[in-house]
N, C-alpha and C. Protein backbone atom coordinates (compact mmCIF):
# COMPACT_ATOMS: atom_id res chain seq x y z
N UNK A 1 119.27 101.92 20.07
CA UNK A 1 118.28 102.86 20.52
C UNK A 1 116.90 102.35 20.17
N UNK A 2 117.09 101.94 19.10
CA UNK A 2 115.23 100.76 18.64
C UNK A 2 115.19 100.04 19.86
N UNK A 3 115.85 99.38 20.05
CA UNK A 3 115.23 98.27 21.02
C UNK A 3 115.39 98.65 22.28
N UNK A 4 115.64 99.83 22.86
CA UNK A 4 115.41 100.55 23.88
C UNK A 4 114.04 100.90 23.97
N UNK A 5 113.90 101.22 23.03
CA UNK A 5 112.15 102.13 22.50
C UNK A 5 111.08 101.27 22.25
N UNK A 6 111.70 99.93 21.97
CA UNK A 6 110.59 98.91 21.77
C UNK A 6 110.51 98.11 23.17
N UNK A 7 111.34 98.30 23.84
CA UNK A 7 111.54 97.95 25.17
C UNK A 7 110.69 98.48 26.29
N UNK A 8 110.22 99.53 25.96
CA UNK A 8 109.89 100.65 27.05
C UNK A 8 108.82 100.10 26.53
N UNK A 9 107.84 100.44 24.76
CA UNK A 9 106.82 100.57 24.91
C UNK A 9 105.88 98.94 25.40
N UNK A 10 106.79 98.17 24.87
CA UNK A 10 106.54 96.64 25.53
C UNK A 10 106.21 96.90 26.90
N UNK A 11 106.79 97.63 28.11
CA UNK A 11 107.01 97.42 29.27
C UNK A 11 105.17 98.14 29.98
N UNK A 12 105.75 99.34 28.85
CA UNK A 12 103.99 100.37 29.50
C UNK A 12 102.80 99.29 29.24
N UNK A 13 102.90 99.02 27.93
CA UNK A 13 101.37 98.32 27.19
C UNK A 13 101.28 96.68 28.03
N UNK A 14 102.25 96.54 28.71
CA UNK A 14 102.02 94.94 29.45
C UNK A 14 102.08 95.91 30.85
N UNK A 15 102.03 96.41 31.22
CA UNK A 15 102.09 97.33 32.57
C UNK A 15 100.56 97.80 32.77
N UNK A 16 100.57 98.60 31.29
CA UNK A 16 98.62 98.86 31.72
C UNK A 16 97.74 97.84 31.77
N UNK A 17 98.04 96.44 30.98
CA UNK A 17 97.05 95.88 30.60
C UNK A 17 97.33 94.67 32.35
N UNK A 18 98.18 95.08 33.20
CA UNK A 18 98.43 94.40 34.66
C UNK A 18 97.90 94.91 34.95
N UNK A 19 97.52 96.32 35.50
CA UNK A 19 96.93 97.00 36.21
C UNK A 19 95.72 97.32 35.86
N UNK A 20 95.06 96.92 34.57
CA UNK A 20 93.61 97.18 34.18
C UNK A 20 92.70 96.43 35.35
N UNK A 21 91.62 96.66 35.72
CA UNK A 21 90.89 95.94 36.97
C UNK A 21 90.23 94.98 36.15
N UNK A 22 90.27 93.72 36.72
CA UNK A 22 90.04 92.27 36.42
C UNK A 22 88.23 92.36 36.55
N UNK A 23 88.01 92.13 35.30
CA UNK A 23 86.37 92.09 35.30
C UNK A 23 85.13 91.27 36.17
N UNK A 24 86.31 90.07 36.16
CA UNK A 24 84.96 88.98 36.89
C UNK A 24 85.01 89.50 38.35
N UNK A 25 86.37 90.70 39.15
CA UNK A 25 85.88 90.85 40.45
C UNK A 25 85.20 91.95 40.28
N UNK A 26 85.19 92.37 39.40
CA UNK A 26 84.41 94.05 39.42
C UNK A 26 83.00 93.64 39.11
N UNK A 27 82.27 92.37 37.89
CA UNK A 27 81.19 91.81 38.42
C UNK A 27 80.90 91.21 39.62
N UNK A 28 81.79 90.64 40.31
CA UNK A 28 81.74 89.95 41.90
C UNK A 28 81.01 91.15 42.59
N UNK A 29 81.52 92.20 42.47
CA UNK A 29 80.89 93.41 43.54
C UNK A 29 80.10 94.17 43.23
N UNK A 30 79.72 93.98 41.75
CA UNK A 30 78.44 94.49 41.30
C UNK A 30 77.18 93.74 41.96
N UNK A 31 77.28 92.39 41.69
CA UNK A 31 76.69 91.24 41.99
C UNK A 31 76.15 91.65 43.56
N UNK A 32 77.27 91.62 44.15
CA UNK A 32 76.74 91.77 45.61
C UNK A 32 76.58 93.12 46.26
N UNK A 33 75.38 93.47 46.58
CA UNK A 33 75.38 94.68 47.11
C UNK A 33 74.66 95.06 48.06
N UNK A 34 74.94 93.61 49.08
CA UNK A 34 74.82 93.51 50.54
C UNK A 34 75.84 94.48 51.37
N UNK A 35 75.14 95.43 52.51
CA UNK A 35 76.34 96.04 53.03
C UNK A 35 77.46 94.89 53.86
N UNK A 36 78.51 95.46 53.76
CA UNK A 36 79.55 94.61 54.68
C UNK A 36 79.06 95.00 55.91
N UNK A 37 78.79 94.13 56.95
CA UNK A 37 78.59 94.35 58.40
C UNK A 37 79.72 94.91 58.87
N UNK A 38 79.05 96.09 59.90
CA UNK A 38 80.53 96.85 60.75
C UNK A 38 80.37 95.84 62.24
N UNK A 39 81.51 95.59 62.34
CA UNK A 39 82.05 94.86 63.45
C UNK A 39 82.23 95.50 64.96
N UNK A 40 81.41 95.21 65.62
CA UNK A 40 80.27 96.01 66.86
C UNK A 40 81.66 95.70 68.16
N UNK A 41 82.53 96.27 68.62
CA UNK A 41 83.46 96.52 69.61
C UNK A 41 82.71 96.86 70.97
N UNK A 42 82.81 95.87 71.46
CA UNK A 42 82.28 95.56 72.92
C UNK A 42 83.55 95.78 73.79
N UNK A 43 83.42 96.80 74.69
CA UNK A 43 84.42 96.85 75.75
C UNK A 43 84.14 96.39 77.06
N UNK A 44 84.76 95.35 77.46
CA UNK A 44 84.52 94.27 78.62
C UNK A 44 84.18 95.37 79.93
N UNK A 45 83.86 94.87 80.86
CA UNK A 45 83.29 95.71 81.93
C UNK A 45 84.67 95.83 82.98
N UNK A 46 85.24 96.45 83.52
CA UNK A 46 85.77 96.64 84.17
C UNK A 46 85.79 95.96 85.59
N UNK A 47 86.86 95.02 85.44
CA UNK A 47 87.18 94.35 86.77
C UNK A 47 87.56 94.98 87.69
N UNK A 48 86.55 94.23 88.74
CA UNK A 48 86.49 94.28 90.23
C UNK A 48 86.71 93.31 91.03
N UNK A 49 88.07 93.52 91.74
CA UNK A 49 88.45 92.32 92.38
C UNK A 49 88.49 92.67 94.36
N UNK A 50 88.03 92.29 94.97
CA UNK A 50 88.00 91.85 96.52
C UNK A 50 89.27 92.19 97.21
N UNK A 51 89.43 93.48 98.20
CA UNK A 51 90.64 93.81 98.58
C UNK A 51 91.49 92.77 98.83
N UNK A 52 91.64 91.58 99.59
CA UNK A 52 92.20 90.61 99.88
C UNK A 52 92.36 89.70 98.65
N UNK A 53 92.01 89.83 97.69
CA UNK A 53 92.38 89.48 96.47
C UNK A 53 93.56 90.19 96.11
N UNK A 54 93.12 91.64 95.83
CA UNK A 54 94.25 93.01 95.61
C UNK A 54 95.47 92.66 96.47
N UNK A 55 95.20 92.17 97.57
CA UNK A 55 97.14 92.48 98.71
C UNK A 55 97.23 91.13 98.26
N UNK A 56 96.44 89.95 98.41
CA UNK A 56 97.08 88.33 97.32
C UNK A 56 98.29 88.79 96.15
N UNK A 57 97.50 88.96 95.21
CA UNK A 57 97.74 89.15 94.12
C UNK A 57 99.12 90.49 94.12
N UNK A 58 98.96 91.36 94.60
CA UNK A 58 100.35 92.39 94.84
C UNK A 58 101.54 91.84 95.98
N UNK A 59 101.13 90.84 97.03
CA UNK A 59 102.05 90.36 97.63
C UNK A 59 103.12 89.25 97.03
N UNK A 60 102.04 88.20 96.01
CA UNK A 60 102.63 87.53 95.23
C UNK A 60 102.86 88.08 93.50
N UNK A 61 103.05 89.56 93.24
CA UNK A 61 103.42 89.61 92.41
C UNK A 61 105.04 89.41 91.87
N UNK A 62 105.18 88.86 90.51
CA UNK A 62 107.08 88.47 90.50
C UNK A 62 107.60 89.57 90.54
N UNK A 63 109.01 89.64 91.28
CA UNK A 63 109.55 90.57 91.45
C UNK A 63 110.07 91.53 90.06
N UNK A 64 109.39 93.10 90.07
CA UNK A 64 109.95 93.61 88.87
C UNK A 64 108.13 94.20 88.85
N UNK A 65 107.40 93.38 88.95
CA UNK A 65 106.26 93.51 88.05
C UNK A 65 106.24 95.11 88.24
N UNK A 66 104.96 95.85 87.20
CA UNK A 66 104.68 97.31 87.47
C UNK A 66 102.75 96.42 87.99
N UNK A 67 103.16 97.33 89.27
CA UNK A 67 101.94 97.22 90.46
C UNK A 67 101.42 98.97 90.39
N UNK A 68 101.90 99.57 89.39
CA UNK A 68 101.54 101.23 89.91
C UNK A 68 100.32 101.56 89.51
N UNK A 69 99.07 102.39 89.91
CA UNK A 69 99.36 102.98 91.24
C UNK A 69 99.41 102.31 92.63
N UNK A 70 98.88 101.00 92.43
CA UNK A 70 98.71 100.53 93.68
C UNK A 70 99.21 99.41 94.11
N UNK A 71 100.66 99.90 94.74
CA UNK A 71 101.99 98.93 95.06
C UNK A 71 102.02 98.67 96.38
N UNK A 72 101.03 98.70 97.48
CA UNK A 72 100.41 98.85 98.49
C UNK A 72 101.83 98.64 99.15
N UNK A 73 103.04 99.46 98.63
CA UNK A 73 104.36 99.97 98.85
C UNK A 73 104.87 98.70 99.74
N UNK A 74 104.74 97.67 98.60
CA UNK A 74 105.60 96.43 98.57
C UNK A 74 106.73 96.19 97.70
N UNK A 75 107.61 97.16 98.16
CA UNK A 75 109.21 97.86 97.55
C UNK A 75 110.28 96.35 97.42
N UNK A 76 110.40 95.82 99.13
CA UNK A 76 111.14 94.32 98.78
C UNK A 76 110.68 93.16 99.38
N UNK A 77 111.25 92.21 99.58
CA UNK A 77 110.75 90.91 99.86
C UNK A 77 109.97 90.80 101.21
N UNK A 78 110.49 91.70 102.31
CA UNK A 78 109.92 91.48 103.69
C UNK A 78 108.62 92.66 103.45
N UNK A 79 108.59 93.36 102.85
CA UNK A 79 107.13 94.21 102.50
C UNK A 79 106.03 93.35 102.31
N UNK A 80 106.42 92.63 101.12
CA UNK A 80 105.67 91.22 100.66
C UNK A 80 104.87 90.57 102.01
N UNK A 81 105.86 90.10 102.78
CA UNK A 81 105.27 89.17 103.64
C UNK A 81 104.50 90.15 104.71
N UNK A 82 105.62 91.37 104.96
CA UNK A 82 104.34 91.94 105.91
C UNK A 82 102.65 92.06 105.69
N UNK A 83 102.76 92.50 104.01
CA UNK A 83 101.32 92.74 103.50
C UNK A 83 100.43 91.38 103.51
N UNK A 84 101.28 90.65 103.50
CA UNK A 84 100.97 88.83 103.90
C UNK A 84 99.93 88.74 105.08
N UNK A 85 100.62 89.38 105.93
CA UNK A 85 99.90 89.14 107.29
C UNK A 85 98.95 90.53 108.04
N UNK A 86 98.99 91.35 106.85
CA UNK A 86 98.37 92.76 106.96
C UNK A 86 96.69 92.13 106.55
N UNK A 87 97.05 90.92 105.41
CA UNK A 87 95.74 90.09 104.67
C UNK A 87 94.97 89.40 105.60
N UNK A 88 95.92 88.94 106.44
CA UNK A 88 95.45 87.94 107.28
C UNK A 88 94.48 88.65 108.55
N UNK A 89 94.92 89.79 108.61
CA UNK A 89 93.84 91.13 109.90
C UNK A 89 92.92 91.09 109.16
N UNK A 90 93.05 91.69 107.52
CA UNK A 90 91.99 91.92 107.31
C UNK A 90 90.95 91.12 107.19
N UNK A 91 91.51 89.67 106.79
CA UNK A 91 90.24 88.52 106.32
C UNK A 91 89.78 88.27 107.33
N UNK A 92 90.22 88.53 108.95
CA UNK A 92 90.01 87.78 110.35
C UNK A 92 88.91 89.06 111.03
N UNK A 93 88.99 90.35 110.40
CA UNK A 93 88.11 91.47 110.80
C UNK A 93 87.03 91.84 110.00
N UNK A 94 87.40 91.42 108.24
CA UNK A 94 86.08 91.92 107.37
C UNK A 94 85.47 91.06 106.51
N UNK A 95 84.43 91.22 106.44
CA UNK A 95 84.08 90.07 105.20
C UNK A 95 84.37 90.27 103.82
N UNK A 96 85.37 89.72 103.13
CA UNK A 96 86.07 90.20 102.29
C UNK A 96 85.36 90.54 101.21
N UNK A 97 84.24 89.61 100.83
CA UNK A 97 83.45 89.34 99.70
C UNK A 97 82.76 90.46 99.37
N UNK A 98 82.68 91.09 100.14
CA UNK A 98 81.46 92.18 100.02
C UNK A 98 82.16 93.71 99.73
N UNK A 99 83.64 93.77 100.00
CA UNK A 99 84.50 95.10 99.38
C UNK A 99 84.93 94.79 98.21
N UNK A 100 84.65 95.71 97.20
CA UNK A 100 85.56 95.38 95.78
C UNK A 100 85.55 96.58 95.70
N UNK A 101 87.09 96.70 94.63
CA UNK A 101 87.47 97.74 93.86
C UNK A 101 87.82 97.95 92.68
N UNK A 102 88.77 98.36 91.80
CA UNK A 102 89.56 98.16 90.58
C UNK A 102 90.90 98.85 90.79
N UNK A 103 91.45 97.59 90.57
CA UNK A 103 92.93 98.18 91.00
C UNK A 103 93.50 98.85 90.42
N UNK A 104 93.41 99.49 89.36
CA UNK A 104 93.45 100.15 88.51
C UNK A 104 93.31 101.59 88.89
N UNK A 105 92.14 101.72 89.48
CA UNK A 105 91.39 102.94 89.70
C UNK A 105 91.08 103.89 90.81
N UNK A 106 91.17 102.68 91.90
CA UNK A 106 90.27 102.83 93.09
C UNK A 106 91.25 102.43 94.28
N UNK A 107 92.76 102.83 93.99
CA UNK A 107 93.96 102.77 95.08
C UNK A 107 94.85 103.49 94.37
N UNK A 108 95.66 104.52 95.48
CA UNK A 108 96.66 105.57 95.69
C UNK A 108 98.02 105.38 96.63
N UNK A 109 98.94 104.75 96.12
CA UNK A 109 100.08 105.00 97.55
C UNK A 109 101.02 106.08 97.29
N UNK A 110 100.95 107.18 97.84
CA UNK A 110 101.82 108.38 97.31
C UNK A 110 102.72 108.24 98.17
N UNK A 111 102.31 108.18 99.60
CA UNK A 111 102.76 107.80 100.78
C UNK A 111 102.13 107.42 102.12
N UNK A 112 101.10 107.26 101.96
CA UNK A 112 100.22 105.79 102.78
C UNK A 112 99.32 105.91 101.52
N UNK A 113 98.58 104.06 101.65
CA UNK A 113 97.89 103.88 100.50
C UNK A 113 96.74 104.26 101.37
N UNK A 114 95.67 104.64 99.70
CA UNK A 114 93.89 104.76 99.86
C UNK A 114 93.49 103.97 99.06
N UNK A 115 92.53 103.31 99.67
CA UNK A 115 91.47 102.33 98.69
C UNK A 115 90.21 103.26 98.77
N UNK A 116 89.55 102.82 97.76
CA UNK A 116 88.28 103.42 97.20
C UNK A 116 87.69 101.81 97.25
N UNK A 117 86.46 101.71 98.40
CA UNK A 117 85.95 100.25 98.05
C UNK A 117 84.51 100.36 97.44
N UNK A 118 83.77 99.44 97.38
CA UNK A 118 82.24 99.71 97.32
C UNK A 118 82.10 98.78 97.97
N UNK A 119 81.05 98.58 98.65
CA UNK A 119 80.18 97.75 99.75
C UNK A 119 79.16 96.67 98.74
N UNK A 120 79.54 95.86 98.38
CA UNK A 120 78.35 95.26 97.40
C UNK A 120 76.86 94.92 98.34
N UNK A 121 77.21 94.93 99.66
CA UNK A 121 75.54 94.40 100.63
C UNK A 121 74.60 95.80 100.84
N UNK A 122 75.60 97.14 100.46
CA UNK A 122 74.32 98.17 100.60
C UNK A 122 74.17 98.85 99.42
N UNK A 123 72.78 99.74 99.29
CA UNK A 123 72.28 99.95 98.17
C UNK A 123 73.13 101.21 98.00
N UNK A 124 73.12 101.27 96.68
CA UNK A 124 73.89 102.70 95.83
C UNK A 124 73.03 103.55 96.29
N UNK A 125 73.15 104.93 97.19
CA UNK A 125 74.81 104.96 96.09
C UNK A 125 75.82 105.36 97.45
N UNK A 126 75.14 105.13 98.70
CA UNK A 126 75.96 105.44 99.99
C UNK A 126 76.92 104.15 100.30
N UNK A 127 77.43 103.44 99.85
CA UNK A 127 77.64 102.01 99.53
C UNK A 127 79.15 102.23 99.59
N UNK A 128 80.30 103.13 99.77
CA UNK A 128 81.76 103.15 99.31
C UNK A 128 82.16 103.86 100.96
N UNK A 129 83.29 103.37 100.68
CA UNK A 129 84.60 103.34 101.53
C UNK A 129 85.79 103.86 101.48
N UNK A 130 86.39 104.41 102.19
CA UNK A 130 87.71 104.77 101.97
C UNK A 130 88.43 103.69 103.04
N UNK A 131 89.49 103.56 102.74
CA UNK A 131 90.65 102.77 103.57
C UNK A 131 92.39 103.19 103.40
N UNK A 132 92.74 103.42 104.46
CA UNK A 132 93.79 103.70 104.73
C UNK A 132 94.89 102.51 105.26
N UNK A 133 96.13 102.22 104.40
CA UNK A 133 97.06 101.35 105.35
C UNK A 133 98.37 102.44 105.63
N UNK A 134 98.67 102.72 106.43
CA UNK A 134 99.63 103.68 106.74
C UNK A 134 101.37 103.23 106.20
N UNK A 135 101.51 101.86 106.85
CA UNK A 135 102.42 101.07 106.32
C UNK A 135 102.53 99.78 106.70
N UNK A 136 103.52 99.40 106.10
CA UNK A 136 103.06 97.71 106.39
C UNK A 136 103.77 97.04 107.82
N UNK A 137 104.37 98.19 108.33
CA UNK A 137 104.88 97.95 109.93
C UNK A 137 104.25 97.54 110.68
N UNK A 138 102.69 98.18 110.70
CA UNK A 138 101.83 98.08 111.62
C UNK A 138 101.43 97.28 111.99
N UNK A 139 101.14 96.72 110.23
CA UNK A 139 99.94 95.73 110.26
C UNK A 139 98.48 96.19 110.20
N UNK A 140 98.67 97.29 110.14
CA UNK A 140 96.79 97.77 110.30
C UNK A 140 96.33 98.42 109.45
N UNK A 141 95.07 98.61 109.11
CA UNK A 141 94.66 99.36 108.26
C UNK A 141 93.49 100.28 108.74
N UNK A 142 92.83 101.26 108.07
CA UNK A 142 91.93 102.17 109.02
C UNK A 142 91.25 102.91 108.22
N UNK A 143 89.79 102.58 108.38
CA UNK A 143 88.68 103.03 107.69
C UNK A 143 88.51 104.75 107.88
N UNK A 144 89.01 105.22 106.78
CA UNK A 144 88.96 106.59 107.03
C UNK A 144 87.14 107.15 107.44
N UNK A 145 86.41 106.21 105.92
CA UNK A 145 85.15 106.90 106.01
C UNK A 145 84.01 105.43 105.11
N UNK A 146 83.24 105.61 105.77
CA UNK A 146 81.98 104.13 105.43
C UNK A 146 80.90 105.04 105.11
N UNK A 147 79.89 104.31 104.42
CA UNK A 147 78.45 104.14 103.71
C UNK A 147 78.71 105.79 102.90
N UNK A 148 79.50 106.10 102.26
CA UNK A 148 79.41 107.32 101.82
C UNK A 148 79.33 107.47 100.34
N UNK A 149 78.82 108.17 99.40
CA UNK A 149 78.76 108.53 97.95
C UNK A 149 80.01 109.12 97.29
N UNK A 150 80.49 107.40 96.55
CA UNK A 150 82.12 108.35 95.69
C UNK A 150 81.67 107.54 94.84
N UNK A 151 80.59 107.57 94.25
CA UNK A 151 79.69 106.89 92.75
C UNK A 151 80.96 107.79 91.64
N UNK A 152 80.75 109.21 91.47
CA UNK A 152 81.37 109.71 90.87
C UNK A 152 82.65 110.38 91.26
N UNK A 153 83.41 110.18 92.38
CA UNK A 153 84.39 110.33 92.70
C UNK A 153 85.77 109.65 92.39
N UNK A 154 87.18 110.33 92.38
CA UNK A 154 88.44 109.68 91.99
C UNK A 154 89.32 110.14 93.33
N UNK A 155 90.44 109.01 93.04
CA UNK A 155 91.66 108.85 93.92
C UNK A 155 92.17 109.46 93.21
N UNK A 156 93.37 110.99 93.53
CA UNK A 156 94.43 111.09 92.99
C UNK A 156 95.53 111.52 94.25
N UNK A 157 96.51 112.35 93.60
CA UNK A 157 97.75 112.88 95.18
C UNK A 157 98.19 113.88 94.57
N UNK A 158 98.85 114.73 95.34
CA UNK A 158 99.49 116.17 95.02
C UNK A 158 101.00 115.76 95.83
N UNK A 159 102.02 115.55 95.59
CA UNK A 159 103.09 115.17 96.19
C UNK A 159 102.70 114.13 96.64
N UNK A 160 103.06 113.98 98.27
CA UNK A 160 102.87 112.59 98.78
C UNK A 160 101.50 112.86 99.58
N UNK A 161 100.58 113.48 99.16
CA UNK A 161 99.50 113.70 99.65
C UNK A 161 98.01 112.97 99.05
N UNK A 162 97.30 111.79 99.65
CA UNK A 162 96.21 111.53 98.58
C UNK A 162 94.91 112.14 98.63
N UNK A 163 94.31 112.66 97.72
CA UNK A 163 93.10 113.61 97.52
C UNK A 163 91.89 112.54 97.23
N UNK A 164 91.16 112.60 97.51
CA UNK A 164 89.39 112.51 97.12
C UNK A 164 89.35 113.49 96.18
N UNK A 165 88.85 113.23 94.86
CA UNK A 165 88.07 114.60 93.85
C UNK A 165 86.51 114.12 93.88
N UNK A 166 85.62 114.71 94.11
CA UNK A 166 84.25 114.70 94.02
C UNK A 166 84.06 115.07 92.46
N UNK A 167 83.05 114.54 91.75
CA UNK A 167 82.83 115.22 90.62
C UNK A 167 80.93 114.85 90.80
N UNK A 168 80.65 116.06 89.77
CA UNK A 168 79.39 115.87 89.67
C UNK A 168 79.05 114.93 88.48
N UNK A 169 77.96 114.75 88.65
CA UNK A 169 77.13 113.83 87.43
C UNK A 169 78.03 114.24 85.75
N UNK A 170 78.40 115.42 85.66
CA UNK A 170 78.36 115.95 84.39
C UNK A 170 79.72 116.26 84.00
N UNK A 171 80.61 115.49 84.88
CA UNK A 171 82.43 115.51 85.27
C UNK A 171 82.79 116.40 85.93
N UNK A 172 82.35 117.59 86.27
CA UNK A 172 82.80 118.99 86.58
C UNK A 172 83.23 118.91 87.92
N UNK A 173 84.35 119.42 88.75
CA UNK A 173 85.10 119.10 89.64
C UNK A 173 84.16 119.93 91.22
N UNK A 174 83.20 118.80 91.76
CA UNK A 174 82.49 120.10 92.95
C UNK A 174 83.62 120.12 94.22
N UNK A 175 84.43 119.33 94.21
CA UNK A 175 85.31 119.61 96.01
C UNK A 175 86.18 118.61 95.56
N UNK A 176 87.69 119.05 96.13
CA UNK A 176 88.97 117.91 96.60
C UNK A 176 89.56 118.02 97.64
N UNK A 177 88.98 117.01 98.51
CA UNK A 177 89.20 116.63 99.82
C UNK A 177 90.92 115.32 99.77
N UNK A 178 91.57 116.00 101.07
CA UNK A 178 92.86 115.37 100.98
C UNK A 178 93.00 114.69 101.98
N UNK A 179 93.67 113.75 102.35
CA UNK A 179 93.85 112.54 103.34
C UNK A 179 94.88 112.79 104.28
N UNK A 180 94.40 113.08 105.18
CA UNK A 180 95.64 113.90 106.22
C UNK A 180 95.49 113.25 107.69
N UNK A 181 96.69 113.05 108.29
CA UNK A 181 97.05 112.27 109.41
C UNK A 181 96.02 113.25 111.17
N UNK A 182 95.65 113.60 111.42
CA UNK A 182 94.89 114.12 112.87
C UNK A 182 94.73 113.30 113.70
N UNK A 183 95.23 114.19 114.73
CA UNK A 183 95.12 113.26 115.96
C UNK A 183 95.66 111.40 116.10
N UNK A 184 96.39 111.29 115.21
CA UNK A 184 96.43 109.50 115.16
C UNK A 184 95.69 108.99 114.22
N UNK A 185 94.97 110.14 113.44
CA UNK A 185 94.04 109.37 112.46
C UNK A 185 93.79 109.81 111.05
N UNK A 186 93.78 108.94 110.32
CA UNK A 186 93.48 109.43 109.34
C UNK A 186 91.94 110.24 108.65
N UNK A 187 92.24 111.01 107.95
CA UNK A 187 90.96 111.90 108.14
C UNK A 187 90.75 112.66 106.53
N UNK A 188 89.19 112.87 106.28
CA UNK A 188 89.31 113.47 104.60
C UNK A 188 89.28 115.39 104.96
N UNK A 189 90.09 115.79 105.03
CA UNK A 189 89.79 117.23 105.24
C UNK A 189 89.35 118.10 103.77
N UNK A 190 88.06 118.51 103.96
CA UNK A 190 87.57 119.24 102.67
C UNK A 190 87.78 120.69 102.76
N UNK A 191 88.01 120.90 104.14
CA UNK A 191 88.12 122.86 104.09
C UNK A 191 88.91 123.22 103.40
N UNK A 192 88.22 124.12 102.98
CA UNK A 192 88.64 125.11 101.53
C UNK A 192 89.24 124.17 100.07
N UNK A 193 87.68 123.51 100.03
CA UNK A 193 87.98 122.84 99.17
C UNK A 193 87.58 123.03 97.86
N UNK A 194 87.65 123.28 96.68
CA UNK A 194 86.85 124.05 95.26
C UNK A 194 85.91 122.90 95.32
């Protein structure tokens, strides 16, 4: 039982004197009493890539990839190639350079896709686009609406339906306009819209 007891108190008195704080770092930080710099987190700007970049890049994505939301409903291999040659209308009808979007952000396929473009050759803020591809059967695609203000506007869908949300400067929701087929065409219908 002694050397149980001399055991223990051996164990505390070399235990505290481990854990006592080591002097020369506690002068180290006396010494210095420069603030530590806070490390300034820069968040990169949000890429914008050239529709015909967007159907590139989603036509040749490997099979599996996640393309969502904007899978410009290239489901299997012959989708692929249709959207192939859906690229090829478009590069032969628009100047590609001058539409960008974020693919991320600014395309919807619920059940025909919407692009949200911006016009980089006209001035903000009437400068954006909507675009419609119905499917990749066609081959075609169809400018719902040009030179218009969706500075602060989003793509979303309600079922297989895709909406325009308008928002004001201050986020607050002024109208959601939905993308609906008329007459052969695609069209933003806002009636009765909040």
């Amino acid at each position: 039982m002694k050397k149980l007891t001399t055991l223990a108190i051996f164990v505390c008195l070399t235990g505290l004197a481990a854990c006592s704080p080591n002097r020369s770092i506690l002068q180290s930080n006396i010494d210095n009493t420069a603030p530590t710099p806070v490390p300034t987190e820069t968040i990169p700007p949000i890429k914008r890539i050239m529709v015909g970049e967007l159907m590139n890049r989603t036509a040749n994505a490997p099979e599996g990839s996640f393309t969502f939301p904007c899978d410009l409903q290239t489901y299997k291999p012959e989708d692929r190639d249709k959207l192939r040659k859906l690229r090829d209308v478009w590069l032969s009808k628009e100047n590609d350079e001058n539409y960008v979007l974020r693919p991320s952000g600014d395309c919807v396929c619920p059940s025909i896709c919407v692009l949200k473009v911006e016009d980089t050759t006209n001035p903000a803020p009437n400068n954006f686009g909507l675009i419609a591809i119905k499917d990749l059967e066609s081959g075609s695609y169809q400018w719902i609406a040009k030179d218009i203000d969706l500075t602060n506007a989003k793509l979303t869908w309600t079922s297989a339906v895709p909406n325009v949300v308008f928002n004001g400067a201050d986020g607050q929701i002024l109208k959601t306009c939905s993308i609906e087929l008329k007459a052969g065409k695609y069209q933003m219908n806002c009636s009765g819209a909040k």
